[in-house]
PDB file of N, CA and C in Angstrom:
ATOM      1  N   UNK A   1      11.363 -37.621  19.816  1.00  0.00           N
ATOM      2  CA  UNK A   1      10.270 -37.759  18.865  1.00  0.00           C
ATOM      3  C   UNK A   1       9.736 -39.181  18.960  1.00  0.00           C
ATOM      4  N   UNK A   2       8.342 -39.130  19.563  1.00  0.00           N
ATOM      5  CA  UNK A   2       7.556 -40.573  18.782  1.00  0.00           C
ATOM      6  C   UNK A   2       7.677 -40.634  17.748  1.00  0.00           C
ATOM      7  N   UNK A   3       7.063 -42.243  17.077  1.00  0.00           N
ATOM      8  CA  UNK A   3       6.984 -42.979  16.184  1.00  0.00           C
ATOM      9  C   UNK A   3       5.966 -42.529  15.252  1.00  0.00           C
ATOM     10  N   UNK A   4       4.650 -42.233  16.091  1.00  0.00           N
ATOM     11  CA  UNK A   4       3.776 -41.552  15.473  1.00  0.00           C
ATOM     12  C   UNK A   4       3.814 -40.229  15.133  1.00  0.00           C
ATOM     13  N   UNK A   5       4.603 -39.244  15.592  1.00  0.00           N
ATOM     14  CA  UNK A   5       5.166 -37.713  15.098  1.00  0.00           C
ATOM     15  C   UNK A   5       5.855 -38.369  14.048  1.00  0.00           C
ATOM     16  N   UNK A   6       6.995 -39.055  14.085  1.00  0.00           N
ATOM     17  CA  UNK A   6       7.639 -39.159  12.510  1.00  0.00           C
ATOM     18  C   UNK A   6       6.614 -39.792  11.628  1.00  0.00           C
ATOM     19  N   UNK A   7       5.661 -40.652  11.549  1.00  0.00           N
ATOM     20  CA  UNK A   7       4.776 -40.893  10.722  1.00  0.00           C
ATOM     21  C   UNK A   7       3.885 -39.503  10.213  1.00  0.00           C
ATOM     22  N   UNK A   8       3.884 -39.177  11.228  1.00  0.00           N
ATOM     23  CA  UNK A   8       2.698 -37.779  10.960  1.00  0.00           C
ATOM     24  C   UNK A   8       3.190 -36.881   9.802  1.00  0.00           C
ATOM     25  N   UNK A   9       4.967 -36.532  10.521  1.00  0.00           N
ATOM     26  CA  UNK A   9       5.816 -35.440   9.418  1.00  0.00           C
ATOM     27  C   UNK A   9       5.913 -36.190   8.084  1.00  0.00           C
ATOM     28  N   UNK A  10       6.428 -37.162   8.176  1.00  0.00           N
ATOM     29  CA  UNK A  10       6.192 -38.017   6.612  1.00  0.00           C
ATOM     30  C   UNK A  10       5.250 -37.923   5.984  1.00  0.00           C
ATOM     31  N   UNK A  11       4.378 -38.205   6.400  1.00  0.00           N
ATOM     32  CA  UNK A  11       3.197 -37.797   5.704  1.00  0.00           C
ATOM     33  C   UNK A  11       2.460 -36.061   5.403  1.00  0.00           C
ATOM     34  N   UNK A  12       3.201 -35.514   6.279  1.00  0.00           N
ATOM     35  CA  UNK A  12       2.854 -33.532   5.689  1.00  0.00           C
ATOM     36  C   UNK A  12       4.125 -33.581   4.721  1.00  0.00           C
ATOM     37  N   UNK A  13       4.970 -34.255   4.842  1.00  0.00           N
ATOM     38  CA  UNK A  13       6.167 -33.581   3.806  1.00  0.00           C
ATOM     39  C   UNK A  13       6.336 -34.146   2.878  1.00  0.00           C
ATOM     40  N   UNK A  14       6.038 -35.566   2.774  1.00  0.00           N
ATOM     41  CA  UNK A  14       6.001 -36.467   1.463  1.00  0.00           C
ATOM     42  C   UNK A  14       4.385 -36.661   0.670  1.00  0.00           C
ATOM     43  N   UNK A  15       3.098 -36.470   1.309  1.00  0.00           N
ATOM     44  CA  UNK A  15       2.267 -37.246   1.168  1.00  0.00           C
ATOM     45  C   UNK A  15       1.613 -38.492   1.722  1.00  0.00           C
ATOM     46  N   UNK A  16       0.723 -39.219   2.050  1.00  0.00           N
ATOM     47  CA  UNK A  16       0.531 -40.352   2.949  1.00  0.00           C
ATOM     48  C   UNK A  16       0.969 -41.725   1.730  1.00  0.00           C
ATOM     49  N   UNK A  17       1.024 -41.593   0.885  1.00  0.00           N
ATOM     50  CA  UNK A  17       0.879 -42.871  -0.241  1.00  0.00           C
ATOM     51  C   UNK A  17       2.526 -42.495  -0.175  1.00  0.00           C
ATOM     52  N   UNK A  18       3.142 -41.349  -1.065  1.00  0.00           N
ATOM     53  CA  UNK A  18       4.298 -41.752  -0.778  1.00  0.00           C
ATOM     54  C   UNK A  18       5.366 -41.922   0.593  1.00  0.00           C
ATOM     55  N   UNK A  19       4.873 -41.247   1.667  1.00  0.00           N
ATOM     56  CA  UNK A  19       5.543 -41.593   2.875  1.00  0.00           C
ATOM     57  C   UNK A  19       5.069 -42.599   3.070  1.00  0.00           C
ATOM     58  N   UNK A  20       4.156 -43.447   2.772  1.00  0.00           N
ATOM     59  CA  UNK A  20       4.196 -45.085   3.212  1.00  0.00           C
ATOM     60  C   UNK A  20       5.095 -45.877   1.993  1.00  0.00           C
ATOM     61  N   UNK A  21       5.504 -45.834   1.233  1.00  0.00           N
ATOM     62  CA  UNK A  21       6.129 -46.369  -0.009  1.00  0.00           C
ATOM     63  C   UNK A  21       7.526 -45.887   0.653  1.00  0.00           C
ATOM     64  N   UNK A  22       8.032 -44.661   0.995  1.00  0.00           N
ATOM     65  CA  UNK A  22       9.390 -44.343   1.406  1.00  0.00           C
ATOM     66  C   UNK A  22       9.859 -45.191   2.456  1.00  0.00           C
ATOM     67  N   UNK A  23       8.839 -45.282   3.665  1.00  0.00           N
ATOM     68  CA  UNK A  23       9.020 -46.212   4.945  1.00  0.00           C
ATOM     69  C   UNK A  23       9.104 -47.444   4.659  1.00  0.00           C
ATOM     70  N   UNK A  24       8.721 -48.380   3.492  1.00  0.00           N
ATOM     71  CA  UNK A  24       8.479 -49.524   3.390  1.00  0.00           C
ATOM     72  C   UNK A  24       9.547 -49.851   2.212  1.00  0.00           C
ATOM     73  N   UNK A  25      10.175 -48.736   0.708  1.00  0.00           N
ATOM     74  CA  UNK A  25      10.744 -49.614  -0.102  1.00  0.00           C
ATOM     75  C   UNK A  25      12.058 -48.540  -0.156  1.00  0.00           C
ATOM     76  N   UNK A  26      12.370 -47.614   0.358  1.00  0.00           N
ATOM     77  CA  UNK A  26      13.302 -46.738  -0.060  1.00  0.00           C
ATOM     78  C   UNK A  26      14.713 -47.270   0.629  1.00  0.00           C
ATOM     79  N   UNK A  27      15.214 -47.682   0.430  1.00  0.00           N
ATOM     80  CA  UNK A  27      16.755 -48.051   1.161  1.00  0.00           C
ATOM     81  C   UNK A  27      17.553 -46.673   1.024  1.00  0.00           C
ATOM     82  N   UNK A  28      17.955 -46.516   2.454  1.00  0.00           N
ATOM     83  CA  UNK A  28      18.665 -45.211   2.641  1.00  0.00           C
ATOM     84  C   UNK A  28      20.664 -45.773   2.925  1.00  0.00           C
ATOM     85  N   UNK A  29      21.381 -45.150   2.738  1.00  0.00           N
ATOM     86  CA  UNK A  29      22.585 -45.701   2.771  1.00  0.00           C
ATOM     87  C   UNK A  29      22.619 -45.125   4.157  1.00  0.00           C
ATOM     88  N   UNK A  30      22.610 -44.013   4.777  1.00  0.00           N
ATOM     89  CA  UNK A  30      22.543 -43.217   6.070  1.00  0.00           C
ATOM     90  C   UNK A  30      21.858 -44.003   7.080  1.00  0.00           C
ATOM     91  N   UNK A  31      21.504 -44.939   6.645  1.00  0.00           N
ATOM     92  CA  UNK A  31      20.469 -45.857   7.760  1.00  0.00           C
ATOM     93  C   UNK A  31      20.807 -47.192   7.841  1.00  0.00           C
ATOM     94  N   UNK A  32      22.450 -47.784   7.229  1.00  0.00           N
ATOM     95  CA  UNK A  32      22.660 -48.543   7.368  1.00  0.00           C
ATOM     96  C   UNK A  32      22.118 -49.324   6.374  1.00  0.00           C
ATOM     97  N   UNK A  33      21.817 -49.299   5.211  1.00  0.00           N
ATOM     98  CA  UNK A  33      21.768 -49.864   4.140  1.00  0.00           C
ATOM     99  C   UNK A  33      20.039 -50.278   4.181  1.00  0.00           C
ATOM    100  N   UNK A  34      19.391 -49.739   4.997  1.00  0.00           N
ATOM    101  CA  UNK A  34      18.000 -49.830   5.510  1.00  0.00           C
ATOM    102  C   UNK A  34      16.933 -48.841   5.546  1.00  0.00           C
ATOM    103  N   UNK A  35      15.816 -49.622   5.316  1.00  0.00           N
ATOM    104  CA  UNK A  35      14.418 -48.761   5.064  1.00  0.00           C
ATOM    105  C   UNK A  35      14.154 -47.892   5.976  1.00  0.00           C
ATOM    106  N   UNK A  36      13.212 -47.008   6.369  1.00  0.00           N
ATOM    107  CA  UNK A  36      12.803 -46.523   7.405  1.00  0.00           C
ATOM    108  C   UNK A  36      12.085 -47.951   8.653  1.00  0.00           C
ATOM    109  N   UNK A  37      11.672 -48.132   7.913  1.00  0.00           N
ATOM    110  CA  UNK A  37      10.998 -49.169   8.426  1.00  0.00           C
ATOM    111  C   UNK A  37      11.755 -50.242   9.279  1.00  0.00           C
ATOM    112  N   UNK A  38      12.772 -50.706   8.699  1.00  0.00           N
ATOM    113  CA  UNK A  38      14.095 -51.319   9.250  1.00  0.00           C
ATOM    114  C   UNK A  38      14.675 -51.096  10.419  1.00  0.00           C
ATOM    115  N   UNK A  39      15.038 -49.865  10.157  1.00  0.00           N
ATOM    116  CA  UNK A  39      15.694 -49.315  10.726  1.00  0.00           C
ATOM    117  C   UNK A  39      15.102 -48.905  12.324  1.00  0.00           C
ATOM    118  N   UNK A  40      13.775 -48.590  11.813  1.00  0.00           N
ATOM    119  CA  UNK A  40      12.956 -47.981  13.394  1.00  0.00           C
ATOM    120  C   UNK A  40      12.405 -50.140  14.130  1.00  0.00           C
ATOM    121  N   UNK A  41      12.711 -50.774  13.051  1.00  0.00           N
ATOM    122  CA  UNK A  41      12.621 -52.083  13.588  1.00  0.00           C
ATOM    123  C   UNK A  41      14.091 -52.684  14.734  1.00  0.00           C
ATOM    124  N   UNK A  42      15.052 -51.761  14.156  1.00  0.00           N
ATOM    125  CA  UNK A  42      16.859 -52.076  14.723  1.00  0.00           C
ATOM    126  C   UNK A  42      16.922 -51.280  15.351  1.00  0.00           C
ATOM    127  N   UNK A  43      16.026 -50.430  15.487  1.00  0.00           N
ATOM    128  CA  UNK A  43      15.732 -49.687  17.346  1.00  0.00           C
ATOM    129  C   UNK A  43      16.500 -48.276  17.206  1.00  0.00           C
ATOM    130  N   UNK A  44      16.322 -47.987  16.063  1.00  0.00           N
ATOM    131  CA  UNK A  44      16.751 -46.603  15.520  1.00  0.00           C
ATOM    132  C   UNK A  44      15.552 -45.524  16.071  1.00  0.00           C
ATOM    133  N   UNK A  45      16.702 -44.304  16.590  1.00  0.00           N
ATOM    134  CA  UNK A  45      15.901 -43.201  17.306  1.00  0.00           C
ATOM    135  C   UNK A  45      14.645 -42.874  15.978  1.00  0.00           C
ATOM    136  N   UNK A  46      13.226 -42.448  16.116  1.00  0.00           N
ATOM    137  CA  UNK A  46      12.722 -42.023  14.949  1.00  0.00           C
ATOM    138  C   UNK A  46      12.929 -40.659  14.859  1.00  0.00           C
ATOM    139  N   UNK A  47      13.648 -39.698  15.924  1.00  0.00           N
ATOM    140  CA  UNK A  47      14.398 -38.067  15.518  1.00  0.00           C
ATOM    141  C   UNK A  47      15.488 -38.318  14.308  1.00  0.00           C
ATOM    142  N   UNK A  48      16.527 -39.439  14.220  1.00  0.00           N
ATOM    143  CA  UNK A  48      17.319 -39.799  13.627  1.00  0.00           C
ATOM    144  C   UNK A  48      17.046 -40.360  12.893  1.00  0.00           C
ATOM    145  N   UNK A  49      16.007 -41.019  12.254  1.00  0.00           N
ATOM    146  CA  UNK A  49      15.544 -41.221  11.053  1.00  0.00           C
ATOM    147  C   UNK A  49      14.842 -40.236  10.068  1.00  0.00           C
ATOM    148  N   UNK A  50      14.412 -39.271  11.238  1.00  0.00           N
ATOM    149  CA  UNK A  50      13.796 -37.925  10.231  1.00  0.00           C
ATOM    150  C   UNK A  50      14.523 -37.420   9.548  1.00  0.00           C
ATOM    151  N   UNK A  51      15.545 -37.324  10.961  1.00  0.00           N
ATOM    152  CA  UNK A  51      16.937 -36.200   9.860  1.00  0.00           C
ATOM    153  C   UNK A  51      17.517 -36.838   9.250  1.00  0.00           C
ATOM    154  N   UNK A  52      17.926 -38.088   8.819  1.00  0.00           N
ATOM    155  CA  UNK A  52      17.989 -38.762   7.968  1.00  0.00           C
ATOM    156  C   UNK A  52      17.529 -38.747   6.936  1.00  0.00           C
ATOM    157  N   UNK A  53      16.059 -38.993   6.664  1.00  0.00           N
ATOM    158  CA  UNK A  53      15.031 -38.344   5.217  1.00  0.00           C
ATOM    159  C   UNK A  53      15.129 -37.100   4.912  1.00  0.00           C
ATOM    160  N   UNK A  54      15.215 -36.172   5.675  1.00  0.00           N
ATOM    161  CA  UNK A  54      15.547 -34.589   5.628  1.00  0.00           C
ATOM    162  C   UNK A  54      16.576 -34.629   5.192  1.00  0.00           C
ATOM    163  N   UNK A  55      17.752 -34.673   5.366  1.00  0.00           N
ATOM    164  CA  UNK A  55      18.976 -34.401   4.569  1.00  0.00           C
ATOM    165  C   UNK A  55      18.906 -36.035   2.990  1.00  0.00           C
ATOM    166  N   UNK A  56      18.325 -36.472   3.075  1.00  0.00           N
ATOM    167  CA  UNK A  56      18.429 -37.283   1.974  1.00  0.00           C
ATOM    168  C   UNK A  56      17.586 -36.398   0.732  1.00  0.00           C
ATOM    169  N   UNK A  57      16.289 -36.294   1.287  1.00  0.00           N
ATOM    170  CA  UNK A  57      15.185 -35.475   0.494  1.00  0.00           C
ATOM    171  C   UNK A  57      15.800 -34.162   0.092  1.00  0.00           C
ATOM    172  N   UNK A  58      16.263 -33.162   0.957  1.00  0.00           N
ATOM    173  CA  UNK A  58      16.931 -32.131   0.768  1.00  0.00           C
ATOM    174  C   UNK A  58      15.982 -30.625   1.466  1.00  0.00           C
ATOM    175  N   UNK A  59      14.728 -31.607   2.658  1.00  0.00           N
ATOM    176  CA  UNK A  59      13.664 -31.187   3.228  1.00  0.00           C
ATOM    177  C   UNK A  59      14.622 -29.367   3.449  1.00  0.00           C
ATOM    178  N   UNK A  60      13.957 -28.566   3.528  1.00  0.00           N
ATOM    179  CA  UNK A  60      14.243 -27.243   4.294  1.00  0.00           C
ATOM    180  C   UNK A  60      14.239 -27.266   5.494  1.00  0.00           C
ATOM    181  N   UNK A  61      15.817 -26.561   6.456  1.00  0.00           N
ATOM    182  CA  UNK A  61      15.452 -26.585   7.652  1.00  0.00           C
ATOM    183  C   UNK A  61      13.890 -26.018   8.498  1.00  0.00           C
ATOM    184  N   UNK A  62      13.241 -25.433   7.562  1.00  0.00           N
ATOM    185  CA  UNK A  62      12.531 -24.708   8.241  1.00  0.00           C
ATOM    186  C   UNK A  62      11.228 -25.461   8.716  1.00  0.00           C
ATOM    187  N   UNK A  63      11.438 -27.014   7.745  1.00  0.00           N
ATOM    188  CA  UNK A  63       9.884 -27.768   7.775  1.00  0.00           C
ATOM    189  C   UNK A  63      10.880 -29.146   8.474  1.00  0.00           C
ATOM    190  N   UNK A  64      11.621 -29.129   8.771  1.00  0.00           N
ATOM    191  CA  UNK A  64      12.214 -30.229   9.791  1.00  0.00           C
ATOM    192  C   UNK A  64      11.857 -30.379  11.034  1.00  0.00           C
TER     193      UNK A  64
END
């Protein structure tokens, strides 16, 4: 997964205002005590940050 596919899904599954607020202030413990944002900065896969928000959010497999 690009960077821009996980931006894209964030934004169909959260909204664009709040998937930019999640990427920028949400500290995930699953991510190393780090934002999305952080994290895809510490060279984190962005497939592994999805499923990351997906199992945090409690997303349905079916929209993952």
């Amino acid at each position: 997964m690009r960077y821009t596919a996980l931006r894209r899904r964030m934004a169909e599954e959260f909204g664009e205002i709040r998937a930019d607020t999640l990427a920028r202030d949400h500290v995930l413990a699953a991510l190393g005590e780090r934002t999305v944002n952080e994290a895809l900065e510490a060279g984190w896969e962005p497939k592994r940050v999805w499923t990351v928000l997906c199992d945090a959010f409690e997303v349905p497999p079916r929209r993952r």
